[in-house]
PDB file of N, CA and C in Angstrom:
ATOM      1  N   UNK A   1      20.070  65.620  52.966  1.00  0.00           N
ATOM      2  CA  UNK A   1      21.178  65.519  53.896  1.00  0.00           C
ATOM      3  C   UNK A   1      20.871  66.398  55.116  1.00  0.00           C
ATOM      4  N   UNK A   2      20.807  65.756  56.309  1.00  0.00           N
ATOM      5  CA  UNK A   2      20.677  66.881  57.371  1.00  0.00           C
ATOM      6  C   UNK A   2      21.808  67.290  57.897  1.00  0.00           C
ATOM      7  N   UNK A   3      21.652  68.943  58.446  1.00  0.00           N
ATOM      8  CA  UNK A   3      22.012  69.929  58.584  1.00  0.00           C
ATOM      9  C   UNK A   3      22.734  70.140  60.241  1.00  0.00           C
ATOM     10  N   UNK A   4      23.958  70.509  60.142  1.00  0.00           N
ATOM     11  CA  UNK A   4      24.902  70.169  61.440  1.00  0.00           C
ATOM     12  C   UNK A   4      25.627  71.650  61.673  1.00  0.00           C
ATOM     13  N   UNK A   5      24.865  72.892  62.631  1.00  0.00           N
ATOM     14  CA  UNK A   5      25.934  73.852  62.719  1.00  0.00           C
ATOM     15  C   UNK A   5      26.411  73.666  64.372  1.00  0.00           C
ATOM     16  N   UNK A   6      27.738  73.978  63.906  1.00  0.00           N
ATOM     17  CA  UNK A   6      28.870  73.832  64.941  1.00  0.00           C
ATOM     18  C   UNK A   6      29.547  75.109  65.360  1.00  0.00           C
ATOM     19  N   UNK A   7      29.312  75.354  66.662  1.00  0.00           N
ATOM     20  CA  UNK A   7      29.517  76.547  67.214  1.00  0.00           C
ATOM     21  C   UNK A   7      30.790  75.969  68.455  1.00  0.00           C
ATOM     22  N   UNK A   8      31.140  76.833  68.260  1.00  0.00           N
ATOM     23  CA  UNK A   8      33.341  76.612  69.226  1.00  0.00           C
ATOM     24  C   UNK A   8      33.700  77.961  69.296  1.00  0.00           C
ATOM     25  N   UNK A   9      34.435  78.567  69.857  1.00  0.00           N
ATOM     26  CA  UNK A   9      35.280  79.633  69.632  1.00  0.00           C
ATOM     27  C   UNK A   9      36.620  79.085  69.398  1.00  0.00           C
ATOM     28  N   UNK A  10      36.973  77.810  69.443  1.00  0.00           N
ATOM     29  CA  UNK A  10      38.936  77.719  68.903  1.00  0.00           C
ATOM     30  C   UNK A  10      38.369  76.996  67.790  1.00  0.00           C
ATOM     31  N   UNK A  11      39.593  77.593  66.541  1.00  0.00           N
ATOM     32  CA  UNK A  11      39.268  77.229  65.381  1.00  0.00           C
ATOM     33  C   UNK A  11      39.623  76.148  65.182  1.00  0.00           C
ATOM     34  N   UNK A  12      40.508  75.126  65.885  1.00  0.00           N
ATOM     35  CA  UNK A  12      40.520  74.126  65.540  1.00  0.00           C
ATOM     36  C   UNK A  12      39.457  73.214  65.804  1.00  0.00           C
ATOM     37  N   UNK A  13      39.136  73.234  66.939  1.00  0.00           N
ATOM     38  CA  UNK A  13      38.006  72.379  67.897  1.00  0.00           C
ATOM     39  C   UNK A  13      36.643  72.165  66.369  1.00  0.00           C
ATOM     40  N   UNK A  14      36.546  73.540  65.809  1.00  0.00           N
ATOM     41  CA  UNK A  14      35.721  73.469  64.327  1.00  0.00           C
ATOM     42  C   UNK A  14      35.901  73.110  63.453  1.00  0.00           C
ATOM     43  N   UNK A  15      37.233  73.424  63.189  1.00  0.00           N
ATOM     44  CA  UNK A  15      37.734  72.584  61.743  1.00  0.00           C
ATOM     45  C   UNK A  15      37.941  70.852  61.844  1.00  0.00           C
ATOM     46  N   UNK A  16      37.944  70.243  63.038  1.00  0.00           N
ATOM     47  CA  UNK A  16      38.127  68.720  63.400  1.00  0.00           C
ATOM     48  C   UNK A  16      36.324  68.478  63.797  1.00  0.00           C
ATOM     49  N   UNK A  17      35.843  69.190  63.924  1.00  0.00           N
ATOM     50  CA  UNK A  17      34.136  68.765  63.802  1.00  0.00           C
ATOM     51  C   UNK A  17      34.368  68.718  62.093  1.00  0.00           C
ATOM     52  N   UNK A  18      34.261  70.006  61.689  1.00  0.00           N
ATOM     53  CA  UNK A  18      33.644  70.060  60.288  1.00  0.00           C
ATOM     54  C   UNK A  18      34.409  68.740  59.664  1.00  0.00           C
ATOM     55  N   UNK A  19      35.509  68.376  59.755  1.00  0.00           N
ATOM     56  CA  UNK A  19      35.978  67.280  58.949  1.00  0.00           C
ATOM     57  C   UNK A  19      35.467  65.986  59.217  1.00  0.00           C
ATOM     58  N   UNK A  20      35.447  65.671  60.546  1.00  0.00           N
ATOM     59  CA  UNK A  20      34.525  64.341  60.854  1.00  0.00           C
ATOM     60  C   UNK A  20      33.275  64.253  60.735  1.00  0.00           C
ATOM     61  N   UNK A  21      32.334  65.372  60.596  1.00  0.00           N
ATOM     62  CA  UNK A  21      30.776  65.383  60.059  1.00  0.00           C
ATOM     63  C   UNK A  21      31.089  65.642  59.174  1.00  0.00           C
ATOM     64  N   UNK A  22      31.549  66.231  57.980  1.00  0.00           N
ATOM     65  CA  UNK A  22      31.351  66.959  56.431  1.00  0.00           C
ATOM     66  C   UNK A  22      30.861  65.816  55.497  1.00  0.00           C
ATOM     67  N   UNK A  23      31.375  64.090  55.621  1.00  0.00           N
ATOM     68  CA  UNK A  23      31.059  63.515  54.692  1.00  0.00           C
ATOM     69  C   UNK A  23      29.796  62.946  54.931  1.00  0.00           C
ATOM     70  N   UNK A  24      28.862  62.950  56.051  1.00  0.00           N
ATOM     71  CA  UNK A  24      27.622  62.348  56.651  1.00  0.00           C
ATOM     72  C   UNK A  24      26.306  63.470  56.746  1.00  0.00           C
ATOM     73  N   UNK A  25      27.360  64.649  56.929  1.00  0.00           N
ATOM     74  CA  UNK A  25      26.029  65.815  57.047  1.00  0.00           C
ATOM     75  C   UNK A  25      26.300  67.569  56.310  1.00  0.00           C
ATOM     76  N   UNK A  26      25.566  68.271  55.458  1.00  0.00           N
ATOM     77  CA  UNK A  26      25.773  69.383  55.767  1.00  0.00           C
ATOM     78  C   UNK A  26      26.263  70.350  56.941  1.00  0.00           C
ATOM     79  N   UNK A  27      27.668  70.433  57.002  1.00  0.00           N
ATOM     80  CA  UNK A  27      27.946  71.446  58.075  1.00  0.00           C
ATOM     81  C   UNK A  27      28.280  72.967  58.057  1.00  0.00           C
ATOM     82  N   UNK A  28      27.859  73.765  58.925  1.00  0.00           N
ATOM     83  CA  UNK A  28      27.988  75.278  58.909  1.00  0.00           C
ATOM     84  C   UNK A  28      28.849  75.683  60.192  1.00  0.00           C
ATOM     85  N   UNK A  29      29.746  76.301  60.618  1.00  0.00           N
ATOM     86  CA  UNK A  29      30.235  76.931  61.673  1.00  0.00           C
ATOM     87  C   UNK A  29      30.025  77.920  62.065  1.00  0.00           C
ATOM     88  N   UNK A  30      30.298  78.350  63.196  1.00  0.00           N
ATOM     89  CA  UNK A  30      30.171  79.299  64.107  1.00  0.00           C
ATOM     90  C   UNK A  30      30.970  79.844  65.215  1.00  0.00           C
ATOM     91  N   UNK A  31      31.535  80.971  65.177  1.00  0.00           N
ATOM     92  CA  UNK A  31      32.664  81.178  66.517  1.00  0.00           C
ATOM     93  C   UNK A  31      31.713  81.615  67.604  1.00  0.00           C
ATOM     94  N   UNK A  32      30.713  81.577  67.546  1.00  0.00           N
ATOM     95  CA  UNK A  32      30.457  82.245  69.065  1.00  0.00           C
ATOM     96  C   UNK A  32      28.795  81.946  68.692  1.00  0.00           C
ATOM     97  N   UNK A  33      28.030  81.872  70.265  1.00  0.00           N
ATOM     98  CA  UNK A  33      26.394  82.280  69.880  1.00  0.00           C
ATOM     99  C   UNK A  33      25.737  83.065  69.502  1.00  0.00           C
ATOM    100  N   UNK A  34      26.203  84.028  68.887  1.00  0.00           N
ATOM    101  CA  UNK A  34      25.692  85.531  68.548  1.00  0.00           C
ATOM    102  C   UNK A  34      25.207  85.129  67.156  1.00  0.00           C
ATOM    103  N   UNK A  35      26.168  84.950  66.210  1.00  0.00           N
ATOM    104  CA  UNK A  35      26.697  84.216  65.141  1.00  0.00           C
ATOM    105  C   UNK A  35      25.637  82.989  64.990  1.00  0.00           C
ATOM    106  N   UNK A  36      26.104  81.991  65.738  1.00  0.00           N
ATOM    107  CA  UNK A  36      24.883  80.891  65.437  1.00  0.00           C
ATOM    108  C   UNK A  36      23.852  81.132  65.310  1.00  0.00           C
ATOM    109  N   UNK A  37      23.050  82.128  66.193  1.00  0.00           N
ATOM    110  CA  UNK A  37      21.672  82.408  66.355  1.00  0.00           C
ATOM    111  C   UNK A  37      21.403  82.845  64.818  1.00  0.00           C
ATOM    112  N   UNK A  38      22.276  84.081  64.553  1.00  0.00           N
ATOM    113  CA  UNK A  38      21.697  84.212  63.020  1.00  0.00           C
ATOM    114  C   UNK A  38      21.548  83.418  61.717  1.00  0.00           C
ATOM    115  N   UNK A  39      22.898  82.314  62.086  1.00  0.00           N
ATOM    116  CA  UNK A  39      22.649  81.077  61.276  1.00  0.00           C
ATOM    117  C   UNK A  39      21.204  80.440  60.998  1.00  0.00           C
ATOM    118  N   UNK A  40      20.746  80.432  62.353  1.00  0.00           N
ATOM    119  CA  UNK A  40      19.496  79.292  62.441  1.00  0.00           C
ATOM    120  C   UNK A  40      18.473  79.833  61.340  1.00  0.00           C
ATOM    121  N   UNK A  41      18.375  80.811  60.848  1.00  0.00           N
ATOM    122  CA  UNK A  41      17.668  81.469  59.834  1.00  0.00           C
ATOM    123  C   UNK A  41      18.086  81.036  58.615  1.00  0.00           C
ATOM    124  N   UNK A  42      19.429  81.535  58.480  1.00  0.00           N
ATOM    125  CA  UNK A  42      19.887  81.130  57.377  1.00  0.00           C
ATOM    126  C   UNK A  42      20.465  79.715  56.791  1.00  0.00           C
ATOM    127  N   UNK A  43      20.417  79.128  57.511  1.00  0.00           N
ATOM    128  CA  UNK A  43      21.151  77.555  57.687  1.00  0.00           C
ATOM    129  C   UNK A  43      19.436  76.347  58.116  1.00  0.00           C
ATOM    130  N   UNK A  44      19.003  76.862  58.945  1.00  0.00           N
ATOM    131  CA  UNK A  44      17.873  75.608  59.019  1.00  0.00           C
ATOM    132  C   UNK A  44      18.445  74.269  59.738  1.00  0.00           C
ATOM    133  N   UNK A  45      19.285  74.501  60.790  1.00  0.00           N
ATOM    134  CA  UNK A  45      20.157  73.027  60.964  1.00  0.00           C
ATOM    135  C   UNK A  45      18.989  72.181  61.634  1.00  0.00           C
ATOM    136  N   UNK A  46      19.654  71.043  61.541  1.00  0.00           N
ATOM    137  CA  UNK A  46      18.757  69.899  62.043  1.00  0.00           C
ATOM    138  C   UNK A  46      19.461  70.193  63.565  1.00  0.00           C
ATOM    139  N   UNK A  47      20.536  70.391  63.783  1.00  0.00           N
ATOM    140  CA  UNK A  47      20.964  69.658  65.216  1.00  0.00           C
ATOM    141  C   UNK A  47      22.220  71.316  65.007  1.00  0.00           C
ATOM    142  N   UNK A  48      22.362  70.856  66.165  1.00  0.00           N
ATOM    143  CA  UNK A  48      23.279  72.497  67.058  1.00  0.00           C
ATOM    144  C   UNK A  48      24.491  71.715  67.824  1.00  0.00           C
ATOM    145  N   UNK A  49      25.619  71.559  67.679  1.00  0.00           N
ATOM    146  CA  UNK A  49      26.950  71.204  68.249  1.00  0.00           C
ATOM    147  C   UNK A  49      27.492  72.643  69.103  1.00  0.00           C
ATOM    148  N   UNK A  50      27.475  73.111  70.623  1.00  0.00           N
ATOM    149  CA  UNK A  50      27.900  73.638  71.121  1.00  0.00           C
ATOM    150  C   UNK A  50      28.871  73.796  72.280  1.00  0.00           C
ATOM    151  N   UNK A  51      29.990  74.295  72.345  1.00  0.00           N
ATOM    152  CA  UNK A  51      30.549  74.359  73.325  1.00  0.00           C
ATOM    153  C   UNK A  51      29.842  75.069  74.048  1.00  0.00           C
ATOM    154  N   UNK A  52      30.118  74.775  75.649  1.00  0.00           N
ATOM    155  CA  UNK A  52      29.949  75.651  76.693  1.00  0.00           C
ATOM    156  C   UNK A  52      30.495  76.842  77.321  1.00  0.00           C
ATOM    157  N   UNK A  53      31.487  77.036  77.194  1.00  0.00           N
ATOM    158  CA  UNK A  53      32.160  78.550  77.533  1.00  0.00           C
ATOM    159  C   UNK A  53      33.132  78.985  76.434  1.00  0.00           C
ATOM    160  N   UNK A  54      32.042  79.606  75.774  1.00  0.00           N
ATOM    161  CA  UNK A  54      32.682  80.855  75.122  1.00  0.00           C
ATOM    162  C   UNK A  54      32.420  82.641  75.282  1.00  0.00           C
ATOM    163  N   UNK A  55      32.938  82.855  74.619  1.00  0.00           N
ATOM    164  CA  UNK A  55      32.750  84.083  74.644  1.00  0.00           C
ATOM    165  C   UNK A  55      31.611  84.859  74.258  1.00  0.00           C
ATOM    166  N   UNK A  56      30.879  86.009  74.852  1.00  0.00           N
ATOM    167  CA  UNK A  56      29.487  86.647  74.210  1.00  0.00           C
ATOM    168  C   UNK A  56      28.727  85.768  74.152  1.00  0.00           C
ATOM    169  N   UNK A  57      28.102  84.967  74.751  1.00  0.00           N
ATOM    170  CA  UNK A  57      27.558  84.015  74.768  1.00  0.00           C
ATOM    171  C   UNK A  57      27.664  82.636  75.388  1.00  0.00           C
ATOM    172  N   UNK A  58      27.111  82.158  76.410  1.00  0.00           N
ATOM    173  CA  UNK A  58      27.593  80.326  77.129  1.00  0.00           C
ATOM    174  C   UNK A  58      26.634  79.669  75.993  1.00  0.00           C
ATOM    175  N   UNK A  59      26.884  78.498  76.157  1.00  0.00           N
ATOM    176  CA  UNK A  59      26.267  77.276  74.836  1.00  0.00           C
ATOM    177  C   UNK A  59      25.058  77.022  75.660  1.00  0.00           C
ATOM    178  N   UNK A  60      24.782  77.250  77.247  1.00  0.00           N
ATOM    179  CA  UNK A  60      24.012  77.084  77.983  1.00  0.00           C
ATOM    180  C   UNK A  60      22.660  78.027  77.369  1.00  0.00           C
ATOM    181  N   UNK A  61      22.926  79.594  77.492  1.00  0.00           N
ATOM    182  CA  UNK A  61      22.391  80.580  76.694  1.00  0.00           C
ATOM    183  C   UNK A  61      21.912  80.638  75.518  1.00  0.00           C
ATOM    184  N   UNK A  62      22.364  79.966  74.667  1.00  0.00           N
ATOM    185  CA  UNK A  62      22.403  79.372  73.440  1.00  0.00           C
ATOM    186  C   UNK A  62      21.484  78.149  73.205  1.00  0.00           C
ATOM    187  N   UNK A  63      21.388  77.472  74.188  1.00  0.00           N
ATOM    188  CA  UNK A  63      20.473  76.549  74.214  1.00  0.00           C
ATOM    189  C   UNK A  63      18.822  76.686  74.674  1.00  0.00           C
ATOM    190  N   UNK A  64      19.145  77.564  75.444  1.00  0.00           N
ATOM    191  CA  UNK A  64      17.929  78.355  75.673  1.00  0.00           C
ATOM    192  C   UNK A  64      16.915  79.231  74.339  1.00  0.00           C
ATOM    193  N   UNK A  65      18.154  80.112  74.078  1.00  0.00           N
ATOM    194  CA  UNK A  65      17.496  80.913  73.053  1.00  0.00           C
ATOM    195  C   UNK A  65      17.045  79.800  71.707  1.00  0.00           C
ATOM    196  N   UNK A  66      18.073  78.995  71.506  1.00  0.00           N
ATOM    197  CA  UNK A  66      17.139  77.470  70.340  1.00  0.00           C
ATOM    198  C   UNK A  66      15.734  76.435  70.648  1.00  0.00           C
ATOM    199  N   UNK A  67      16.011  76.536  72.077  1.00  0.00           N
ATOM    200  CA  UNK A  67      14.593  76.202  72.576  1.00  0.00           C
ATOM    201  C   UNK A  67      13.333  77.161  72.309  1.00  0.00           C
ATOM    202  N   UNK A  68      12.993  78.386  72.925  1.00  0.00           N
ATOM    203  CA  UNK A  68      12.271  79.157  72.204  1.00  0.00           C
ATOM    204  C   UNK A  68      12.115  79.588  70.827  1.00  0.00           C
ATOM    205  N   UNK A  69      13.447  79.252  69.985  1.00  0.00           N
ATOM    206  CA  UNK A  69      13.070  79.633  68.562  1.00  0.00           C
ATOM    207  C   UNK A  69      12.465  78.122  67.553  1.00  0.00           C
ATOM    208  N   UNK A  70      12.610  77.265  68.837  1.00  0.00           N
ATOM    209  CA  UNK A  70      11.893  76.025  67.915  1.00  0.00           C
ATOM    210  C   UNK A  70      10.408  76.068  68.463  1.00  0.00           C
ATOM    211  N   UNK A  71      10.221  76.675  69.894  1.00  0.00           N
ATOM    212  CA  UNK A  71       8.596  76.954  70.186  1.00  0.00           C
ATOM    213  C   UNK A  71       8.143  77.908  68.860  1.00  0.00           C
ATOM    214  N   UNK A  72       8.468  78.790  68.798  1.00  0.00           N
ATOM    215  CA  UNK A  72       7.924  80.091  67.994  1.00  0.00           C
ATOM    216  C   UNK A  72       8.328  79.684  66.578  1.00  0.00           C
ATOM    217  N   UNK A  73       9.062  78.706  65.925  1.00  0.00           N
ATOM    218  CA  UNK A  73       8.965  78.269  64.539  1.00  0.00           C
ATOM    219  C   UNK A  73       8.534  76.922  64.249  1.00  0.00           C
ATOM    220  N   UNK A  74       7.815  76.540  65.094  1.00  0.00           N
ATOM    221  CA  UNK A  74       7.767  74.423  65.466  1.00  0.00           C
ATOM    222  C   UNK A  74       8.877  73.861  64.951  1.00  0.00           C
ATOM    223  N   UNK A  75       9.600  74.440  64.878  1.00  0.00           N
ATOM    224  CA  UNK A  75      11.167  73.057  64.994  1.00  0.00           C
ATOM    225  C   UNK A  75      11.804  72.719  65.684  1.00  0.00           C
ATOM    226  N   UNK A  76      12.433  71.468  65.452  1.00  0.00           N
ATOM    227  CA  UNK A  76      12.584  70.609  66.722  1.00  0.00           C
ATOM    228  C   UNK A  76      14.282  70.752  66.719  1.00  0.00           C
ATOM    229  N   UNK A  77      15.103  71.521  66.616  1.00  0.00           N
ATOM    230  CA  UNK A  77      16.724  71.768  66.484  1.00  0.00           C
ATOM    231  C   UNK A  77      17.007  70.649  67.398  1.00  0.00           C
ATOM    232  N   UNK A  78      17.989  70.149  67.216  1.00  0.00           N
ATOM    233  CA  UNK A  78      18.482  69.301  68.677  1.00  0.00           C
ATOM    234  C   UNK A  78      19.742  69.644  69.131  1.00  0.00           C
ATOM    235  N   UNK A  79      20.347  69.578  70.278  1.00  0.00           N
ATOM    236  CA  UNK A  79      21.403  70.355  70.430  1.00  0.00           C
ATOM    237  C   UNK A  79      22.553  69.460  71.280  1.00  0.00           C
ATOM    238  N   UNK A  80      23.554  68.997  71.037  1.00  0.00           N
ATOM    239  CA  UNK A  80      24.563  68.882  72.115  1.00  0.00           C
ATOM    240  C   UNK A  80      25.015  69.624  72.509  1.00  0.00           C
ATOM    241  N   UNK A  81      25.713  69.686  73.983  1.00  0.00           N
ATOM    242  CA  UNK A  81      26.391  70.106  74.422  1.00  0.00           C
ATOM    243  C   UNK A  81      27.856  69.666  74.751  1.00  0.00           C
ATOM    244  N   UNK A  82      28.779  70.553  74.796  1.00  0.00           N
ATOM    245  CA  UNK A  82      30.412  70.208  74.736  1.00  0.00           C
ATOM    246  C   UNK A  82      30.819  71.197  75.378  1.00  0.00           C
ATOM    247  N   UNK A  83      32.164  70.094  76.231  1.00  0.00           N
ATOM    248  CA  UNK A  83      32.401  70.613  77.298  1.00  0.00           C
ATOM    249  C   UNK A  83      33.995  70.630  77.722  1.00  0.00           C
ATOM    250  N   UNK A  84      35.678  71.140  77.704  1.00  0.00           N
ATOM    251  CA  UNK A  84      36.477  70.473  78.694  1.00  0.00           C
ATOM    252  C   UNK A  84      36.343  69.855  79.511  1.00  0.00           C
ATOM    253  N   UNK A  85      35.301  70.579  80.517  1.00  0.00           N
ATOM    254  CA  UNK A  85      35.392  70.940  81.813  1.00  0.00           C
ATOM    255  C   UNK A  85      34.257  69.998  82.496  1.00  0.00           C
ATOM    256  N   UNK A  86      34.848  68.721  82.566  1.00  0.00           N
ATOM    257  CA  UNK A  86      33.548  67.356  83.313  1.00  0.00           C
ATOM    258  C   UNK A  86      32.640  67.983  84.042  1.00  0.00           C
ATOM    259  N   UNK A  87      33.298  68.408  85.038  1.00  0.00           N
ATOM    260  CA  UNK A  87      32.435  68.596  86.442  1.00  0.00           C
ATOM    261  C   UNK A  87      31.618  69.468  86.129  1.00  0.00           C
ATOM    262  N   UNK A  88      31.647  70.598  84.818  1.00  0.00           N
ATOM    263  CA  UNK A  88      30.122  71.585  85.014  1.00  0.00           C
ATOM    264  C   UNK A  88      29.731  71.069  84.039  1.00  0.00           C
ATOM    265  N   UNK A  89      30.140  70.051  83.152  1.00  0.00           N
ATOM    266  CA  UNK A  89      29.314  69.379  82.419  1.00  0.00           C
ATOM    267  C   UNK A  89      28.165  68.729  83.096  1.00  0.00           C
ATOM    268  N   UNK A  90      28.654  68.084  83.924  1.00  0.00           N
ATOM    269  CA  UNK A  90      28.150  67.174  84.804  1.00  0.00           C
ATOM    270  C   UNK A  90      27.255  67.441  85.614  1.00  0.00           C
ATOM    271  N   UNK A  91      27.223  69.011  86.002  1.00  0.00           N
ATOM    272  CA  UNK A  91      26.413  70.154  87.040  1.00  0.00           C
ATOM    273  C   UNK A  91      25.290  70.529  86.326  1.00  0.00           C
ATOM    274  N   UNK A  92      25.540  70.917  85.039  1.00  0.00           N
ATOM    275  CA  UNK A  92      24.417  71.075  83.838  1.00  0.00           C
ATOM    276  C   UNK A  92      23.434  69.995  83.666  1.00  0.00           C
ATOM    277  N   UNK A  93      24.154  68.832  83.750  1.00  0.00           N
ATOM    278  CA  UNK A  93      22.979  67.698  83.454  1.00  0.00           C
ATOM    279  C   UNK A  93      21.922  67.039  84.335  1.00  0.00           C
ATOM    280  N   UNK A  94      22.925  67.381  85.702  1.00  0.00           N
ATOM    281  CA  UNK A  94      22.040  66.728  86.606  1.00  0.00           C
ATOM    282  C   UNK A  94      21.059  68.333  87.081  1.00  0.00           C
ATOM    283  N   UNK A  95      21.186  69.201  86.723  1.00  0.00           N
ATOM    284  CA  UNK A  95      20.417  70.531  87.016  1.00  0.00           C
ATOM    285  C   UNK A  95      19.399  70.784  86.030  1.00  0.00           C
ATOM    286  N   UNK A  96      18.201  71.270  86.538  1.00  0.00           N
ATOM    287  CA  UNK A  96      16.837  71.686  85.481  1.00  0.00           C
ATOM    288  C   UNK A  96      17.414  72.357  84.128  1.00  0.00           C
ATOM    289  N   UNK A  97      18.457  72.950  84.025  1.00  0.00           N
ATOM    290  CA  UNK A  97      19.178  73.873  83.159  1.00  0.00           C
ATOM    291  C   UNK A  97      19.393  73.653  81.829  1.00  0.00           C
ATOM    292  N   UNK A  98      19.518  71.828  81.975  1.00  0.00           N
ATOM    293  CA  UNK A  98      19.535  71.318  80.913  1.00  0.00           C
ATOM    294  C   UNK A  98      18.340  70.867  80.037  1.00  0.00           C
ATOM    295  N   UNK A  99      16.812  71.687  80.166  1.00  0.00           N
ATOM    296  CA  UNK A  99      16.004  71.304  79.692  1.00  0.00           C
ATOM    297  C   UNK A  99      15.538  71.138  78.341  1.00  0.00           C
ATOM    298  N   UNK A 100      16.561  72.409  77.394  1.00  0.00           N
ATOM    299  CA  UNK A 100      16.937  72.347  76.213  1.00  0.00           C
ATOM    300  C   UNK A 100      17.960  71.740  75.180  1.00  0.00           C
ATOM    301  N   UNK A 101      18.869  70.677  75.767  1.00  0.00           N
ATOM    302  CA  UNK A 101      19.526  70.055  75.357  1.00  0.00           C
ATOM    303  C   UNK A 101      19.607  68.404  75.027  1.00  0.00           C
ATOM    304  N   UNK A 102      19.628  68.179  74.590  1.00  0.00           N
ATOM    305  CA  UNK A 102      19.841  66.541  73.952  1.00  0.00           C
ATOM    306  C   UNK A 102      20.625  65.283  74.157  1.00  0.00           C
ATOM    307  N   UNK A 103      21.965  66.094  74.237  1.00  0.00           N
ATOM    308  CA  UNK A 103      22.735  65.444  74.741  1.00  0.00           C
ATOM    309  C   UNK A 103      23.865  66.275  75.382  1.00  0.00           C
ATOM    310  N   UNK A 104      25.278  65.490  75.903  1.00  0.00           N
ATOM    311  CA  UNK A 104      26.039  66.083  76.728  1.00  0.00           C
ATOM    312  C   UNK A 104      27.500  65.299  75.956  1.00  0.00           C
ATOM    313  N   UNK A 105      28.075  66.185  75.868  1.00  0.00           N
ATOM    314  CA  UNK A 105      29.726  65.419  75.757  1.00  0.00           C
ATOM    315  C   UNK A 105      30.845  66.024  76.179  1.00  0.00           C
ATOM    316  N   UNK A 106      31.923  65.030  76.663  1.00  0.00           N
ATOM    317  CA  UNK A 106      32.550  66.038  77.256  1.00  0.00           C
ATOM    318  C   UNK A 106      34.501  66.079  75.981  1.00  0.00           C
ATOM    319  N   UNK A 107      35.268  66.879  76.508  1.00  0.00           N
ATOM    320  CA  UNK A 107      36.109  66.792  75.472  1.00  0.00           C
ATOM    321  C   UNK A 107      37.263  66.054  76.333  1.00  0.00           C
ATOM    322  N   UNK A 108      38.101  65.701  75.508  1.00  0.00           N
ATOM    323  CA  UNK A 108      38.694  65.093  74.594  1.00  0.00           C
ATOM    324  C   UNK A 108      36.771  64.203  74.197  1.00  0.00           C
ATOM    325  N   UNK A 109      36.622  63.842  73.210  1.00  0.00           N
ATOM    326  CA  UNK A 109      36.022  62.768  72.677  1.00  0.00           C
ATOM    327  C   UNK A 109      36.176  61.607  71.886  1.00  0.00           C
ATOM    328  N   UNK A 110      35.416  60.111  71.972  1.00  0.00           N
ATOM    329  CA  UNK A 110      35.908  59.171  71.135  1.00  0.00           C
ATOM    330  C   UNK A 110      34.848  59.410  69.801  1.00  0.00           C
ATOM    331  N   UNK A 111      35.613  59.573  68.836  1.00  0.00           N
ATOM    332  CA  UNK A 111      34.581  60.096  67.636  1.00  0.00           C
ATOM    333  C   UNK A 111      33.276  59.200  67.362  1.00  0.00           C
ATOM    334  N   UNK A 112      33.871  57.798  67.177  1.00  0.00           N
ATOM    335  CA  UNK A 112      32.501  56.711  66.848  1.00  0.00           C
ATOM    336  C   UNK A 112      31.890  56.907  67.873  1.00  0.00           C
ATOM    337  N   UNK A 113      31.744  57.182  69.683  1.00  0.00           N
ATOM    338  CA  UNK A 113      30.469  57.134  69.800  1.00  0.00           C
ATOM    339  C   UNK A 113      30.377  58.631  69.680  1.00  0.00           C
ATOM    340  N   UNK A 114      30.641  59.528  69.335  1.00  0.00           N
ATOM    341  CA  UNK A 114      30.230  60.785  69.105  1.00  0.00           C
ATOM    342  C   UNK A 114      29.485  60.539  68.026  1.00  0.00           C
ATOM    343  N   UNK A 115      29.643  60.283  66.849  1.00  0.00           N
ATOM    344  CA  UNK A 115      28.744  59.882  65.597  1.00  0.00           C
ATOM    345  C   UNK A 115      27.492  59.097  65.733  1.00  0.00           C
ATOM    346  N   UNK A 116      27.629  58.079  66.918  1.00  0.00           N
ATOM    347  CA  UNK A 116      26.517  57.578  66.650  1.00  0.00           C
ATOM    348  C   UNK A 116      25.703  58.214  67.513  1.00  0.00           C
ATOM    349  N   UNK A 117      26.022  58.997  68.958  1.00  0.00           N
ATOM    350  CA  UNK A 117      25.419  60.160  69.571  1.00  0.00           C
ATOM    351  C   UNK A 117      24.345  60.978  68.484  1.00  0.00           C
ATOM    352  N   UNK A 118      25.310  61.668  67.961  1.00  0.00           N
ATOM    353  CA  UNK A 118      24.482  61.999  66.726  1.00  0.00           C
ATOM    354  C   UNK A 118      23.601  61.829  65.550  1.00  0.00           C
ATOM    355  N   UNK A 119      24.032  60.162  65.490  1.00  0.00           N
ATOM    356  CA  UNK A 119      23.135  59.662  64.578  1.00  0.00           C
ATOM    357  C   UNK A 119      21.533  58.806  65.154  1.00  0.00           C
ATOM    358  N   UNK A 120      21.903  59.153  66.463  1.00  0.00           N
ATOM    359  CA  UNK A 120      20.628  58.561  67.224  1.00  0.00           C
ATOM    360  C   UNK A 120      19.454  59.666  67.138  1.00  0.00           C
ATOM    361  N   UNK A 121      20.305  60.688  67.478  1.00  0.00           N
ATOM    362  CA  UNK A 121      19.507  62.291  67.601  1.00  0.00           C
ATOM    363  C   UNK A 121      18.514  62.212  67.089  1.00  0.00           C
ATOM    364  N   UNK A 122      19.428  62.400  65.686  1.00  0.00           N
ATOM    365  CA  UNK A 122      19.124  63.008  64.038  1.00  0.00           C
ATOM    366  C   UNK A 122      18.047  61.906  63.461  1.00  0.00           C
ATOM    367  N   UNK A 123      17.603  60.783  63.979  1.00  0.00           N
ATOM    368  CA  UNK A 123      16.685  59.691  62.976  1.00  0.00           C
ATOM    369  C   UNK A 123      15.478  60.376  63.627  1.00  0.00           C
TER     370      UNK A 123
END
């Protein structure tokens, strides 16, 4: 079963991931990137679900630091990004910035294509 950690700082935004991935994938959470990073050790995820502005950490930052830890361990993490906020979603993607990321979503989301977002990733 591959491996899905989900990083948010509002607990709900996590608990409505973890329930719509839980029956398709191993999932792990995370309130912040500090937190995730140490996951990636202990967890092994296939793929990285991140918001973009949180606290102690942007998902931007976060994406960075998973990029170098898949150079320096050869794994290939894959990462979305999640967003309220369109327009710096939108600033991120069309900018070099996004060189570590996979995909882009923004919130509110429609779950089926969020799933299959993910299930394109992940094959």
């Amino acid at each position: 079963m591959k491996r899905i950690l989900v990083v948010d700082d509002d607990i709900m935004i996590r608990k409505v991931l973890k329930i719509i991935l839980e029956d398709r994938y191993e999932v792990e959470i995370a309130e912040n990137g500090i937190v995730a990073l140490e996951g990636l050790e202990k967890f092994h995820p296939d793929m990285v679900i991140t918001d973009l502005e949180m606290p102690e950490m942007l998902g931007i930052e976060l994406a960075e630091k998973i990029g170098n830890f898949n150079i320096l361990n050869k794994s290939n993490i894959k990462i979305i990004l999640m967003s309220g906020n369109y327009n710096e979603l939108c600033r991120i993607e069309e900018s070099a910035l996004y060189k570590n990321i996979d995909a882009f979503v923004s919130k509110p989301f429609n779950v089926i294509n969020f799933l299959a977002k993910i299930e394109v990733l992940l094959r």
